[in-house]
N, C-alpha and C. Protein backbone atom coordinates (compact mmCIF):
# COMPACT_ATOMS: atom_id res chain seq x y z
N UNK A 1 39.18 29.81 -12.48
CA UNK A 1 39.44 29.61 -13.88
C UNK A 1 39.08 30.90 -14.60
N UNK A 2 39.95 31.57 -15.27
CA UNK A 2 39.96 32.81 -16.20
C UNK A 2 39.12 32.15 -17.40
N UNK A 3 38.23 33.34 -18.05
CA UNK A 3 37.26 33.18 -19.02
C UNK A 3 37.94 32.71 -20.44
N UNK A 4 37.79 31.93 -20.93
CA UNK A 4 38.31 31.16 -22.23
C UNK A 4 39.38 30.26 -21.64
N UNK A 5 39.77 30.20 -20.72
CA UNK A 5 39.87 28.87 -19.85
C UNK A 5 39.40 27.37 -20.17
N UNK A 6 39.45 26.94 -20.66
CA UNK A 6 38.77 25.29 -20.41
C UNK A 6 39.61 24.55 -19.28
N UNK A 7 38.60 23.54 -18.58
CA UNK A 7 39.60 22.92 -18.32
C UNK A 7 40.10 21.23 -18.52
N UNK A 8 40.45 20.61 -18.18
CA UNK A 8 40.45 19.40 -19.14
C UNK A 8 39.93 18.02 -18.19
N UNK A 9 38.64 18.19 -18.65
CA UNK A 9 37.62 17.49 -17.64
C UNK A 9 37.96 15.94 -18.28
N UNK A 10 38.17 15.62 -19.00
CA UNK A 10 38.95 14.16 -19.13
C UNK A 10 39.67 13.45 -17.80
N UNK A 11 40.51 14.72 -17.91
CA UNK A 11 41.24 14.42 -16.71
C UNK A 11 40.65 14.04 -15.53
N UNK A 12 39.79 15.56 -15.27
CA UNK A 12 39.40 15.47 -13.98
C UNK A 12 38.36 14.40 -13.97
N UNK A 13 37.48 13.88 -14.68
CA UNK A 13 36.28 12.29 -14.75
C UNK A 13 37.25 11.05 -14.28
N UNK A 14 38.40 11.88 -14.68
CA UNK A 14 39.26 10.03 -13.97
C UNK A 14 39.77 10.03 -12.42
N UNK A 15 39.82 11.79 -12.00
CA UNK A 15 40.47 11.86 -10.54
C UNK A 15 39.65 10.88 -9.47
N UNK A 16 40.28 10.09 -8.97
CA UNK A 16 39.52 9.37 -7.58
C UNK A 16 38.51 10.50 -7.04
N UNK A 17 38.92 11.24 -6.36
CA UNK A 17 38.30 12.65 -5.81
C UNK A 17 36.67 13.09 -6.42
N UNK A 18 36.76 13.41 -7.59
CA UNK A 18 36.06 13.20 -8.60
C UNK A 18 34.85 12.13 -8.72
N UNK A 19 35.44 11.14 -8.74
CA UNK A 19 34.37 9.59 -8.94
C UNK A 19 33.63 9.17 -7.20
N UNK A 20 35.04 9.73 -6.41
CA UNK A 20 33.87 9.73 -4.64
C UNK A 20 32.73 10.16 -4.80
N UNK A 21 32.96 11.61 -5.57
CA UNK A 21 31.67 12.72 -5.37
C UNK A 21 30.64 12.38 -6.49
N UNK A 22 30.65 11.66 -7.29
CA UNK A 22 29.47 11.43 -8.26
C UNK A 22 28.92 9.87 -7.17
N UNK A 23 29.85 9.37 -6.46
CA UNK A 23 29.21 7.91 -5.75
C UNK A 23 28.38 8.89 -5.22
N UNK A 24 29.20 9.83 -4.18
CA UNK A 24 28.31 10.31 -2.84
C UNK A 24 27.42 11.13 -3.18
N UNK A 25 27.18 11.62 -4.43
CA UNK A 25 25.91 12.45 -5.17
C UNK A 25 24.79 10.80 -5.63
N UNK A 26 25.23 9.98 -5.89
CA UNK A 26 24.15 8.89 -6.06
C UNK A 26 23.63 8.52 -4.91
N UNK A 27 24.26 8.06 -4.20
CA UNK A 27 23.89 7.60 -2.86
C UNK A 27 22.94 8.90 -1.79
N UNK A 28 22.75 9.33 -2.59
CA UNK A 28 22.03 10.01 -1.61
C UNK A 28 20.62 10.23 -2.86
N UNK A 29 20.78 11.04 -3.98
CA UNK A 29 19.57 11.02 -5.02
C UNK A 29 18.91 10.10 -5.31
N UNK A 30 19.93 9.03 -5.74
CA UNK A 30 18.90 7.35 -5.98
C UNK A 30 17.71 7.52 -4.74
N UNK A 31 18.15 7.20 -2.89
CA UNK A 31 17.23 6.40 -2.25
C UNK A 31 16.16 7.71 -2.19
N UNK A 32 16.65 9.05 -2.06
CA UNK A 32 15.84 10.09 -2.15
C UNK A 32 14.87 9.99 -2.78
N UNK A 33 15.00 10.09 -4.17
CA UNK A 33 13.65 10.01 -5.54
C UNK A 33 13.22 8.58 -5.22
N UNK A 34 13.99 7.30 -4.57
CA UNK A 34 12.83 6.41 -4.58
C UNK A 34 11.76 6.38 -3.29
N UNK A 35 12.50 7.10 -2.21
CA UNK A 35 11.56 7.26 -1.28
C UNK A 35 10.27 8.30 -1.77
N UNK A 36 10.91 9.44 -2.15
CA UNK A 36 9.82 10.55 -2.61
C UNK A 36 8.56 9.77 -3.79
N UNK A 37 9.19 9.43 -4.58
CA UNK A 37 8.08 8.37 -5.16
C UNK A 37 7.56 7.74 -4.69
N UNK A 38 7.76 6.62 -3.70
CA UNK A 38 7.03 5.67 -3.24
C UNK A 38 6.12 6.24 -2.05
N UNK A 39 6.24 7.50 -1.55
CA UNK A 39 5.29 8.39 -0.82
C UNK A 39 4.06 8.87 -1.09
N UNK A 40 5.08 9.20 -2.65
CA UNK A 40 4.30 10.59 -3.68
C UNK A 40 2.55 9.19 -3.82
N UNK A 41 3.23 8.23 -4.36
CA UNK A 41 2.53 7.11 -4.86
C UNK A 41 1.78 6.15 -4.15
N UNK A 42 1.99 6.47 -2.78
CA UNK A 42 1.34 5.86 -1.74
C UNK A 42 -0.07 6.58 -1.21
N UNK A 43 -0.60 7.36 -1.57
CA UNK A 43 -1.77 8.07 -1.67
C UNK A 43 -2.40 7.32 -1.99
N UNK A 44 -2.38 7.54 -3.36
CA UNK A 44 -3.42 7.19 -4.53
C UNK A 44 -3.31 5.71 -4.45
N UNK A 45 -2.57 4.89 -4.18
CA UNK A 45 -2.22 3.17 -4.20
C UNK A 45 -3.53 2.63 -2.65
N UNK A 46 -3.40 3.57 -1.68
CA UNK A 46 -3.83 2.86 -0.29
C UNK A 46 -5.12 3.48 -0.25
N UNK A 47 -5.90 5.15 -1.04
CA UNK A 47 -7.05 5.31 -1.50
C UNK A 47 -7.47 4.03 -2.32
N UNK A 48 -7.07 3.57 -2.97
CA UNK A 48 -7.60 2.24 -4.14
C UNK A 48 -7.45 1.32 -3.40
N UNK A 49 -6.50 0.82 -2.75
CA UNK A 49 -6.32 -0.51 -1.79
C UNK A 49 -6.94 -0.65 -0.51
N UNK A 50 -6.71 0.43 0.22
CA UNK A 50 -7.72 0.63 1.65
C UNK A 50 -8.24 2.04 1.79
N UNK A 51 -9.38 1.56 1.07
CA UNK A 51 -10.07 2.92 1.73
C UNK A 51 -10.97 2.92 2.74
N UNK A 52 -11.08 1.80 3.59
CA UNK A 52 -11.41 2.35 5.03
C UNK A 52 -10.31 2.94 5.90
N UNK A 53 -9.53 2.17 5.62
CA UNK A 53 -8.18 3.12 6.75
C UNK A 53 -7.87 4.52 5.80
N UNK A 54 -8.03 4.75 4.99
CA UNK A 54 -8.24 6.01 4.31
C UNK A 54 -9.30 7.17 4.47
N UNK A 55 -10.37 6.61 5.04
CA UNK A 55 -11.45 7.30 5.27
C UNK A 55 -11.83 7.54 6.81
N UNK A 56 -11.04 6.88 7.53
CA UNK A 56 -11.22 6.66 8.93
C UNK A 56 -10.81 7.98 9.48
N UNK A 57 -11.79 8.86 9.86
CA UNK A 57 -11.71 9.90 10.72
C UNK A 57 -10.52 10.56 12.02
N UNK A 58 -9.80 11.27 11.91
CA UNK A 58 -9.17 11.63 12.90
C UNK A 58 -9.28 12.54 13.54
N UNK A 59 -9.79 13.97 12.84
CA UNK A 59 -9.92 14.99 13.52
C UNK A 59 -10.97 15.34 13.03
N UNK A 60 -12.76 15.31 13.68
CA UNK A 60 -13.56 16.31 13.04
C UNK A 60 -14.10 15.17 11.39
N UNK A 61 -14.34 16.27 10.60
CA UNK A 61 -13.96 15.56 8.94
C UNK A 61 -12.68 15.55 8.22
N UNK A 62 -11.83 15.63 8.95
CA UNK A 62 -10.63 15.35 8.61
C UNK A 62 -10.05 13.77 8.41
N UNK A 63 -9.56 13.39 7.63
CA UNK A 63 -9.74 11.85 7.51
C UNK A 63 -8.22 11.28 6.96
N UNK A 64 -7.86 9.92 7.78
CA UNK A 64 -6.21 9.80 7.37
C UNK A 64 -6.22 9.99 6.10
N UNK A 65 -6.52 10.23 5.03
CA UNK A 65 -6.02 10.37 3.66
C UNK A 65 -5.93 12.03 2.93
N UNK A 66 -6.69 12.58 4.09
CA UNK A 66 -6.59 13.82 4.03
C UNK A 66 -5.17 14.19 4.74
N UNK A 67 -4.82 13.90 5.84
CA UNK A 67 -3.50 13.68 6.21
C UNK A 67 -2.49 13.20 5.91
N UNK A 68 -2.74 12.35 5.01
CA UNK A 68 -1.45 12.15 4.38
C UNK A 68 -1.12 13.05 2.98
N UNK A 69 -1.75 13.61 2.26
CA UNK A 69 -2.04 14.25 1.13
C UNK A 69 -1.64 15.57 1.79
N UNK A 70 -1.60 16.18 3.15
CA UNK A 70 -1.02 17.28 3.70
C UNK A 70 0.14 17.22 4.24
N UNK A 71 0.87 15.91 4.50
CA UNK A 71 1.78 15.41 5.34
C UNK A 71 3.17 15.44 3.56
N UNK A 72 2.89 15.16 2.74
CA UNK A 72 3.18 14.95 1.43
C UNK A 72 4.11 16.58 1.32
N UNK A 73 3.48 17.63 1.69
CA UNK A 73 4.18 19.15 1.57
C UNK A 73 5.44 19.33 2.36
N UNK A 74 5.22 18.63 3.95
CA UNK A 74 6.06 18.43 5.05
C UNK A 74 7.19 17.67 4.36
N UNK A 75 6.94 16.38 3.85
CA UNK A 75 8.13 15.39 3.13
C UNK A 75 8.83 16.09 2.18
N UNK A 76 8.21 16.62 1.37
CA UNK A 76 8.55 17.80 -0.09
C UNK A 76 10.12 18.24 0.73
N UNK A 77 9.27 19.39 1.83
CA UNK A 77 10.35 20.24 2.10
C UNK A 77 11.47 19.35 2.73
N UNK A 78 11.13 18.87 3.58
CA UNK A 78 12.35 17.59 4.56
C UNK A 78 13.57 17.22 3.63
N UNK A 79 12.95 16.85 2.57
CA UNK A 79 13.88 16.16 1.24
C UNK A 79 14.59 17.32 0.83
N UNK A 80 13.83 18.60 0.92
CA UNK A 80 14.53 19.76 -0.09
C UNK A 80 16.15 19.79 0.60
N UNK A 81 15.22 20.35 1.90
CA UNK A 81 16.41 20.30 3.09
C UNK A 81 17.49 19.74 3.45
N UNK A 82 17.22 18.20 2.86
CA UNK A 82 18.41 17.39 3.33
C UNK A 82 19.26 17.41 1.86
N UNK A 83 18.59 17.86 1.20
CA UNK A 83 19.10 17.96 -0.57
C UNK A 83 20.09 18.80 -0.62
N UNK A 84 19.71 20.26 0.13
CA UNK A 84 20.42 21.70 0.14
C UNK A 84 21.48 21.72 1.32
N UNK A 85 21.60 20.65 1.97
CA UNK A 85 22.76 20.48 3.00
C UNK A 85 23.94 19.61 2.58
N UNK A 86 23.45 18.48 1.59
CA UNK A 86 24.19 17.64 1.03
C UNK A 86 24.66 18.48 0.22
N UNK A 87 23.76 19.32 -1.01
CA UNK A 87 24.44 20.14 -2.41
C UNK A 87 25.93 20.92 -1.57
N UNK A 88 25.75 21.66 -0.56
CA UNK A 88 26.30 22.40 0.39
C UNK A 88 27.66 21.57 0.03
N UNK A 89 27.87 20.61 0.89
CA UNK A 89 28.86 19.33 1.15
C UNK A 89 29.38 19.19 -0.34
N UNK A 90 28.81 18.71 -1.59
CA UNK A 90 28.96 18.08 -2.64
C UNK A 90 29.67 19.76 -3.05
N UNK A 91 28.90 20.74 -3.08
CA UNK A 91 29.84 21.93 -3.59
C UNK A 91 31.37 22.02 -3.11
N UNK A 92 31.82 22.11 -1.82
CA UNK A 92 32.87 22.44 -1.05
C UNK A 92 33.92 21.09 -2.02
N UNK A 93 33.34 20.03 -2.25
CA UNK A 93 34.12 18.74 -2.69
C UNK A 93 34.35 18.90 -3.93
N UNK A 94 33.38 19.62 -4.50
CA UNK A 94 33.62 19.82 -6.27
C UNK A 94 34.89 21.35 -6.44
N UNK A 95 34.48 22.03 -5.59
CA UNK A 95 35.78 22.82 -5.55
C UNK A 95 37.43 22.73 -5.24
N UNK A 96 36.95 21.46 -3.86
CA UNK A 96 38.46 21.11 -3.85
C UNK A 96 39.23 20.63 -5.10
N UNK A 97 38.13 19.48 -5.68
CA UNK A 97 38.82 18.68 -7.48
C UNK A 97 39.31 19.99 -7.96
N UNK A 98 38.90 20.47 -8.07
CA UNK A 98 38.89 21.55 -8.96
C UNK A 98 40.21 22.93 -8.88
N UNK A 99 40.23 22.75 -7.52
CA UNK A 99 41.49 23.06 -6.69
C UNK A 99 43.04 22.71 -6.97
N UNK A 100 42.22 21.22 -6.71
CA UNK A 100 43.15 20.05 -7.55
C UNK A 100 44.44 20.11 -8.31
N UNK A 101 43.34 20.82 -9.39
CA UNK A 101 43.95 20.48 -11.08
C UNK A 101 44.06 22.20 -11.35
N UNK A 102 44.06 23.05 -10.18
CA UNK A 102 44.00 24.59 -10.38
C UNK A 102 43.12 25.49 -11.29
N UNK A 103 41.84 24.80 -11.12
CA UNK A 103 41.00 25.46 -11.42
C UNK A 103 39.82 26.36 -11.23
N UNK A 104 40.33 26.64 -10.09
CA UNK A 104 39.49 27.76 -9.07
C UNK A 104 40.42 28.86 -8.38
């Protein structure tokens, strides 16, 4: 698309093509952010709810809640990862629309 270009995204919000890729962009963000939350939030919930299995020693003074609170950085990235492979996918699909209606 040449600069002062618009293009007429009316259109394109109605292409089938279009409405796949906002499903297949939900379907993957929705269970994402609710898993990452319910991780993020599972710390602090099972410190307050069980803190003997929280305090229970594994390595040394290292203690499962210390492990999970380090395990939390590992998930971070995992998610980034599977985020930046999907964006990958979701890009190539937003270009084809776009292709489409000759706008790339």
């Amino acid at each position: 698309m040449s600069p002062g270009e618009s293009a007429n995204w009316e259109q394109i919000a109605r292409d089938p093509d279009f409405r796949a890729l906002l499903l297949d962009k939900a379907k993957f963000v929705a269970p994402a952010t609710a898993f990452f939350l319910v991780y993020y939030f599972a710390l602090p919930v099972l410190v307050g709810y069980a803190p003997r299995l929280m305090e229970t020693r594994v390595l040394g003074e290292v203690n499962v809640a210390y492990l999970f609170a380090l395990s939390q950085f590992s998930m971070a990235w995992i998610v980034a990862g599977f985020y930046v492979r999907a964006a990958l996918r979701w890009d190539r699909e937003a270009l084809r629309v776009l292709e489409k209606f000759g706008k790339h």
